[in-house]
N, C-alpha and C. Protein backbone atom coordinates (compact mmCIF):
# COMPACT_ATOMS: atom_id res chain seq x y z
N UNK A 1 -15.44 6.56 12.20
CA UNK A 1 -15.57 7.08 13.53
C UNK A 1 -15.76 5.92 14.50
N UNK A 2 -15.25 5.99 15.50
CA UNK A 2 -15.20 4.89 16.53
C UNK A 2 -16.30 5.33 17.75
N UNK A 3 -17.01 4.16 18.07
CA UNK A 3 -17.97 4.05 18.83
C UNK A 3 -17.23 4.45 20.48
N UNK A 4 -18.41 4.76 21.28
CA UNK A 4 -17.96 4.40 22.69
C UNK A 4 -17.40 2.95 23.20
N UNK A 5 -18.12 2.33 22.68
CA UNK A 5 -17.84 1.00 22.83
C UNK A 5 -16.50 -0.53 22.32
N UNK A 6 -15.58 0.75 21.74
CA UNK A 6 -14.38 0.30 21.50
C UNK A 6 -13.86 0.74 22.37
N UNK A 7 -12.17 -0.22 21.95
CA UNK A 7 -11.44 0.57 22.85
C UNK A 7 -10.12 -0.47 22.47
N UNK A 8 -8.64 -0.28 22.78
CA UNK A 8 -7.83 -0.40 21.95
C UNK A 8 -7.00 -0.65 22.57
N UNK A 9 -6.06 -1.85 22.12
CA UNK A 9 -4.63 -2.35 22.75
C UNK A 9 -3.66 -2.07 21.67
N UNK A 10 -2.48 -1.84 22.43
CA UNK A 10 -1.21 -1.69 21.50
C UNK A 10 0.18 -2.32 22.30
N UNK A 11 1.33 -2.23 21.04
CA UNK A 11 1.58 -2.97 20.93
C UNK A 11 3.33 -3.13 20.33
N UNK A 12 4.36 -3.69 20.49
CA UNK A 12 5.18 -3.33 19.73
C UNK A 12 5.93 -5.19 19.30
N UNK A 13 6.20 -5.33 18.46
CA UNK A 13 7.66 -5.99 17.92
C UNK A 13 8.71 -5.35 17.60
N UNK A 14 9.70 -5.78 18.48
CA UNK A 14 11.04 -4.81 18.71
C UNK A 14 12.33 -5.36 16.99
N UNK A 15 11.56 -6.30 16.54
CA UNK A 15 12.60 -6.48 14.92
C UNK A 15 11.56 -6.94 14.48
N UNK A 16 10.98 -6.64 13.08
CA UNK A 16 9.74 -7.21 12.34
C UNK A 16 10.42 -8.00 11.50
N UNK A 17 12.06 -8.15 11.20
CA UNK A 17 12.42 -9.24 10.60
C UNK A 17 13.12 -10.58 11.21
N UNK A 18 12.69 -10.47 12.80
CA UNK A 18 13.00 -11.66 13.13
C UNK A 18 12.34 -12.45 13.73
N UNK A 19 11.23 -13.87 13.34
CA UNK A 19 10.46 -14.56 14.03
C UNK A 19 10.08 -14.36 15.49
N UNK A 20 8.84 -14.09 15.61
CA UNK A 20 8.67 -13.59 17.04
C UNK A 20 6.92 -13.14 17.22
N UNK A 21 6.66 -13.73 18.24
CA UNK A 21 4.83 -13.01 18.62
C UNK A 21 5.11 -12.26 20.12
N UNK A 22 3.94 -11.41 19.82
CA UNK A 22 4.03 -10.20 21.02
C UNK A 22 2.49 -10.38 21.22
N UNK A 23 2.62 -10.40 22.42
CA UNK A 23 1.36 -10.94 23.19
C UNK A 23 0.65 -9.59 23.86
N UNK A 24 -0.53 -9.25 23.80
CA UNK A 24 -1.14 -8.77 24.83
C UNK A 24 -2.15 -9.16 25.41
N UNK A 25 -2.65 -8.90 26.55
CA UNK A 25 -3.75 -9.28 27.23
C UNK A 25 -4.80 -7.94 26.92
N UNK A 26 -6.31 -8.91 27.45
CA UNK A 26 -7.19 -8.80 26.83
C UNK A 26 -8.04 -8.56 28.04
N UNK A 27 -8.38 -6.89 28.68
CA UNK A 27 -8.82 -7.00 29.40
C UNK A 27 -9.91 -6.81 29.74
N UNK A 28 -11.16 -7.13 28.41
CA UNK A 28 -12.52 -7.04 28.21
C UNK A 28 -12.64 -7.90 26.76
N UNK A 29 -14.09 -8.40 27.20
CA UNK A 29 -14.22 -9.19 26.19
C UNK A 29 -14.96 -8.20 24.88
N UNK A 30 -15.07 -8.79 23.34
CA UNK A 30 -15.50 -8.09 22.72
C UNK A 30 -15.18 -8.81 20.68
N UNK A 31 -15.42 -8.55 20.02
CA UNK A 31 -14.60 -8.61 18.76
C UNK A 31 -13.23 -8.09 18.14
N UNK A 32 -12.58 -8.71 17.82
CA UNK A 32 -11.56 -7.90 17.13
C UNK A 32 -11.94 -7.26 15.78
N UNK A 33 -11.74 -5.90 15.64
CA UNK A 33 -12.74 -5.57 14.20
C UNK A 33 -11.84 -4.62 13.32
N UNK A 34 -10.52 -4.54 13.89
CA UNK A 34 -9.19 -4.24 12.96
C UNK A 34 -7.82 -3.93 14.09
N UNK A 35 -7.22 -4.33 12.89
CA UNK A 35 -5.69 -4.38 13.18
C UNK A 35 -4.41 -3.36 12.45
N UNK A 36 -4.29 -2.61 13.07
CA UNK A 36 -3.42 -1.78 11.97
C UNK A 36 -1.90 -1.46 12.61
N UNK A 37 -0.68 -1.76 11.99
CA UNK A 37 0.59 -1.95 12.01
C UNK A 37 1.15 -0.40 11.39
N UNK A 38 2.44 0.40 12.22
CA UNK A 38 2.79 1.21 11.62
C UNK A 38 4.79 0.74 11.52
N UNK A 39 5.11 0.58 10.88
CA UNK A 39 6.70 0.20 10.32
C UNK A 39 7.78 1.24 11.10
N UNK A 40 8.70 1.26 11.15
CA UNK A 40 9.83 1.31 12.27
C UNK A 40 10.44 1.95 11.09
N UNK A 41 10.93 1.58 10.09
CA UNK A 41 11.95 1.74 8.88
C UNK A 41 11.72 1.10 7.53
N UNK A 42 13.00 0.94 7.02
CA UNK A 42 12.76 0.22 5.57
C UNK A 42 13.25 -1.29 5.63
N UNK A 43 12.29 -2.01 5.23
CA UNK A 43 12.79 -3.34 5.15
C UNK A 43 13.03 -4.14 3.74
N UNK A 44 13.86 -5.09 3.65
CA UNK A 44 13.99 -5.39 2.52
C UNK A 44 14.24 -7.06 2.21
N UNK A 45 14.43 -7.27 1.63
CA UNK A 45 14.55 -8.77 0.70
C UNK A 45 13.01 -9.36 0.54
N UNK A 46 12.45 -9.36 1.32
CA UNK A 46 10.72 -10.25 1.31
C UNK A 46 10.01 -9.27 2.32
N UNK A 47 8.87 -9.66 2.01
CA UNK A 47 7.59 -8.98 2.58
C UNK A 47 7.75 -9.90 4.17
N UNK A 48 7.50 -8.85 4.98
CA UNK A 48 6.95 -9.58 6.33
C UNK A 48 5.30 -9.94 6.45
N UNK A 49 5.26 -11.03 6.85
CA UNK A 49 4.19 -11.56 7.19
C UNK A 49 3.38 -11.37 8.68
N UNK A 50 2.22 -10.73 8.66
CA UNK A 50 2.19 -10.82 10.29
C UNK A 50 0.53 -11.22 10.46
N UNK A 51 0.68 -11.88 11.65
CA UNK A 51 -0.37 -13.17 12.02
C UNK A 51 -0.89 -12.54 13.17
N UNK A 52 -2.53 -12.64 13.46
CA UNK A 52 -3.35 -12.35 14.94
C UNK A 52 -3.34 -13.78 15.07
N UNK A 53 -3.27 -13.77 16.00
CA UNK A 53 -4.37 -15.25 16.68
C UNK A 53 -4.80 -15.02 17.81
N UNK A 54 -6.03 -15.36 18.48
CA UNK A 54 -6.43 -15.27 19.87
C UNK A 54 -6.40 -16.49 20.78
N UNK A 55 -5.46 -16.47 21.93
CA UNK A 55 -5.02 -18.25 22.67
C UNK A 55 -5.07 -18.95 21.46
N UNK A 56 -3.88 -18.35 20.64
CA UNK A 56 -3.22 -19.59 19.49
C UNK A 56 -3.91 -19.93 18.85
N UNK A 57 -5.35 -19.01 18.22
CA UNK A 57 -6.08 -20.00 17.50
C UNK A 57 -6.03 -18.97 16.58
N UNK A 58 -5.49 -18.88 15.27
CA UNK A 58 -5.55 -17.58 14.16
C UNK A 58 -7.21 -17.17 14.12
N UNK A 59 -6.82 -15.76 13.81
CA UNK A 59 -8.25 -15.27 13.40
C UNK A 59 -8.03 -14.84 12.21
N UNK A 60 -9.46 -15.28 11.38
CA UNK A 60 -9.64 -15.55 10.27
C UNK A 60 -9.94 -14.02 9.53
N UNK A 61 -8.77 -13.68 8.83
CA UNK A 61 -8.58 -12.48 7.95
C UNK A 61 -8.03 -11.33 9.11
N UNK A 62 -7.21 -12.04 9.71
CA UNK A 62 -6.28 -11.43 10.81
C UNK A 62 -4.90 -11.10 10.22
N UNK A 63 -4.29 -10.97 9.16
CA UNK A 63 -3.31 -11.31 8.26
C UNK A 63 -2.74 -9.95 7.65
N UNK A 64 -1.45 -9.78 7.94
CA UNK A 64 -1.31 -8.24 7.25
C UNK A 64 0.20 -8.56 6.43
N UNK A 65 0.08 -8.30 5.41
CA UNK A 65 1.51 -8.08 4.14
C UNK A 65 2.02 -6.87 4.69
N UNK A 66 3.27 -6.45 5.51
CA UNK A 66 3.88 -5.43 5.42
C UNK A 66 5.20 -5.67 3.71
N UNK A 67 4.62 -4.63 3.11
CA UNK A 67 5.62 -4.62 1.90
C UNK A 67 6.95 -4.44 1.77
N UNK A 68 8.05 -4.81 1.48
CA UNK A 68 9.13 -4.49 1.32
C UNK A 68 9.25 -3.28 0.40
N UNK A 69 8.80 -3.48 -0.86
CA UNK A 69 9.09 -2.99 -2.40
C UNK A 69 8.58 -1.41 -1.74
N UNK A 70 9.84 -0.23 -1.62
CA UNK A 70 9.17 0.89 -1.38
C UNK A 70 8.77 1.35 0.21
N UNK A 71 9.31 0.12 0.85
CA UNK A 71 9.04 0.38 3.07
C UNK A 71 9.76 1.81 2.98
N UNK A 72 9.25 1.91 3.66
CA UNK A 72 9.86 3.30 4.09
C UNK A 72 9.25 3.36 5.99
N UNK A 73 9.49 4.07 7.19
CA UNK A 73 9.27 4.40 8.51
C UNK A 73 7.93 5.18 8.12
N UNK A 74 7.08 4.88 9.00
CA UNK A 74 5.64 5.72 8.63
C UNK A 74 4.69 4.75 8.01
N UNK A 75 4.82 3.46 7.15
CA UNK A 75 3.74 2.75 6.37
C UNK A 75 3.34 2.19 7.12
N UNK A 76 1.79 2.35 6.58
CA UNK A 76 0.70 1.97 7.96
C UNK A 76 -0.03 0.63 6.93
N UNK A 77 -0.44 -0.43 7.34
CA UNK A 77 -1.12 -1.25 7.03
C UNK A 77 -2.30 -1.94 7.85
N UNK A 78 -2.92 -2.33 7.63
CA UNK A 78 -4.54 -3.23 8.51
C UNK A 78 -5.00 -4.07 7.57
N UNK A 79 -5.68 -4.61 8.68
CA UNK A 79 -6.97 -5.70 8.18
C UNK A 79 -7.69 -5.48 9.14
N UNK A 80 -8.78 -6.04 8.35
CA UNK A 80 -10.04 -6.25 9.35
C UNK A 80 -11.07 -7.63 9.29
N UNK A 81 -10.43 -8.13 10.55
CA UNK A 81 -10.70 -9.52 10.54
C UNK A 81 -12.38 -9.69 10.48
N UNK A 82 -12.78 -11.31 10.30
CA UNK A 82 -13.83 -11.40 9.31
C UNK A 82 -14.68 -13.07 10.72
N UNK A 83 -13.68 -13.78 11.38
CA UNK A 83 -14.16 -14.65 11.91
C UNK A 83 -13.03 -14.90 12.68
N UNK A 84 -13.55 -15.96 13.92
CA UNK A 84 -12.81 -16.26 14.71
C UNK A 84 -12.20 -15.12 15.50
N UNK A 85 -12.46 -14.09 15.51
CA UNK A 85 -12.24 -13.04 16.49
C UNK A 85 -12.90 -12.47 17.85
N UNK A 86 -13.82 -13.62 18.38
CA UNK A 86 -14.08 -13.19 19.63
C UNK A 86 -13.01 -13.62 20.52
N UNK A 87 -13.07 -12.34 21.50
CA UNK A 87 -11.98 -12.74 22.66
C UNK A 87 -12.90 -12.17 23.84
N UNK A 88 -12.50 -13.21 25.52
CA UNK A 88 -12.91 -12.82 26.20
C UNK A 88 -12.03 -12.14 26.96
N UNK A 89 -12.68 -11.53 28.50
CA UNK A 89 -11.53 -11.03 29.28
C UNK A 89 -10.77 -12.31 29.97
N UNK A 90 -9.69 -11.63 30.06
CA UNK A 90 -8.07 -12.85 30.59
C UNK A 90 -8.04 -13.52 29.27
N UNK A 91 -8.12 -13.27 28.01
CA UNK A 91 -7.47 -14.40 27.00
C UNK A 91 -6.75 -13.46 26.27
N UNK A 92 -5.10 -14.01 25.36
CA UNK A 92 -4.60 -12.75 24.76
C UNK A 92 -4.81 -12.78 23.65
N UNK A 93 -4.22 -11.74 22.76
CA UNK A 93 -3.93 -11.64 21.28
C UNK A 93 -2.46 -11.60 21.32
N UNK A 94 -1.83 -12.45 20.12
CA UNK A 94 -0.37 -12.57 20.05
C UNK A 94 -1.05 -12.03 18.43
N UNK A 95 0.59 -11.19 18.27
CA UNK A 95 0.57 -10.59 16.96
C UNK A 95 1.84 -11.31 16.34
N UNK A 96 2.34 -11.91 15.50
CA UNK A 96 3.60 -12.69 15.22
C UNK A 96 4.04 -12.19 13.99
N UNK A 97 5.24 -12.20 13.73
CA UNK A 97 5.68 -11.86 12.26
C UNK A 97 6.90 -13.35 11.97
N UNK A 98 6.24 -13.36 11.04
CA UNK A 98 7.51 -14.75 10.12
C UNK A 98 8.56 -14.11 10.01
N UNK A 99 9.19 -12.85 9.65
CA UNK A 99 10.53 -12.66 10.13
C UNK A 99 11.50 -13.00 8.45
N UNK A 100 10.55 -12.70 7.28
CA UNK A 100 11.15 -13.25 6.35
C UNK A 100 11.92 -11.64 6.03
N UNK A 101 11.71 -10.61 5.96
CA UNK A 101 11.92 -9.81 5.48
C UNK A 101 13.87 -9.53 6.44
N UNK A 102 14.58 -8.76 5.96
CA UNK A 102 15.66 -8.02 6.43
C UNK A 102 15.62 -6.24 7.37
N UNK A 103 16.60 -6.32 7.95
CA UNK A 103 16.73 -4.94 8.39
C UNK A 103 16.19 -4.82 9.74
N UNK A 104 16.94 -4.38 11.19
CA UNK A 104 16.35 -4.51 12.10
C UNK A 104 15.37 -3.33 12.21
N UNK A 105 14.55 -3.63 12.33
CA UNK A 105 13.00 -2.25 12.39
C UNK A 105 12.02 -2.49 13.28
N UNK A 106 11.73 -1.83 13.60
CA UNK A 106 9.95 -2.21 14.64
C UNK A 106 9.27 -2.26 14.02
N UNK A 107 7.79 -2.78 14.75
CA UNK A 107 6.62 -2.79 13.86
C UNK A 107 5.69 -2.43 15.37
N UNK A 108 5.02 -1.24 15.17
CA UNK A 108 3.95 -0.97 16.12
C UNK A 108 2.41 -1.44 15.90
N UNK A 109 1.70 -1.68 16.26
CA UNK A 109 0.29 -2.09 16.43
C UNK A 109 -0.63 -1.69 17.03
N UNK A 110 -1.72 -1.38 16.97
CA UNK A 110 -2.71 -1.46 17.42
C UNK A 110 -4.14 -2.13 17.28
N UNK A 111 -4.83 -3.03 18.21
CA UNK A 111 -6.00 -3.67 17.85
C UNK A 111 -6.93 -3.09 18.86
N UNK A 112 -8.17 -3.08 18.00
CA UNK A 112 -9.35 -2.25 17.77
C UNK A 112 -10.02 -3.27 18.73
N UNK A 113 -10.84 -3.29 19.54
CA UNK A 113 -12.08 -4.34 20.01
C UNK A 113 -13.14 -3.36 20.34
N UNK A 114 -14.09 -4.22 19.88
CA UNK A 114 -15.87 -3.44 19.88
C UNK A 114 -16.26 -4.67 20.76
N UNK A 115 -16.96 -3.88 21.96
CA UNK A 115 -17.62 -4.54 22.78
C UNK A 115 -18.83 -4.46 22.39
């Protein structure tokens, strides 16, 4: 159950298999205290990799394996980062994917911040 005191940015990458960060701004300060990705379609050859960082600095257990083996539209994945996740207001979160995987697909997002 989510507190009053969250509150939530989202988010899209328009191909999760092609190198690329999607930035949002950050318009209260607070922790990042999860990250959860929902898949576009089926992807294939390699797992996509996808990266938080806050002003370029990774946050530590910010890191999500979207799976190939079995993608299907609908698979939801998260983490829930562990350090390096304070952000203030005016600084962003870029969400990035390495872009190893095939198949043009989205990848939607949403990040969690507890003030």
């Amino acid at each position: 159950m989510r507190t009053l005191n969250d509150y939530f940015l989202t988010g899209t990458i328009d191909d999760v298999s092609t190198a690329f960060t999607s930035r949002v701004a950050v318009p209260d300060g607070g922790r990042v205290i999860k990250i959860i990705t929902v898949l576009g379609g089926t992807i294939a050859t390699a797992d996509a990799g996808i990266t938080a960082k806050i002003n370029g600095t990774a946050i530590t257990g910010g890191t999500i394996t979207v799976a190939y083996s079995g993608s299907a539209a609908g698979d939801v994945d998260s983490c829930e980062p562990t350090a390096a996740n304070t952000c203030s207001e005016d600084d962003y979160i870029g969400i990035a994917t390495d872009g190893a995987s095939t198949n043009t697909h989205s990848l939607h997002y949403t990040i969690i911040i507890r003030r």
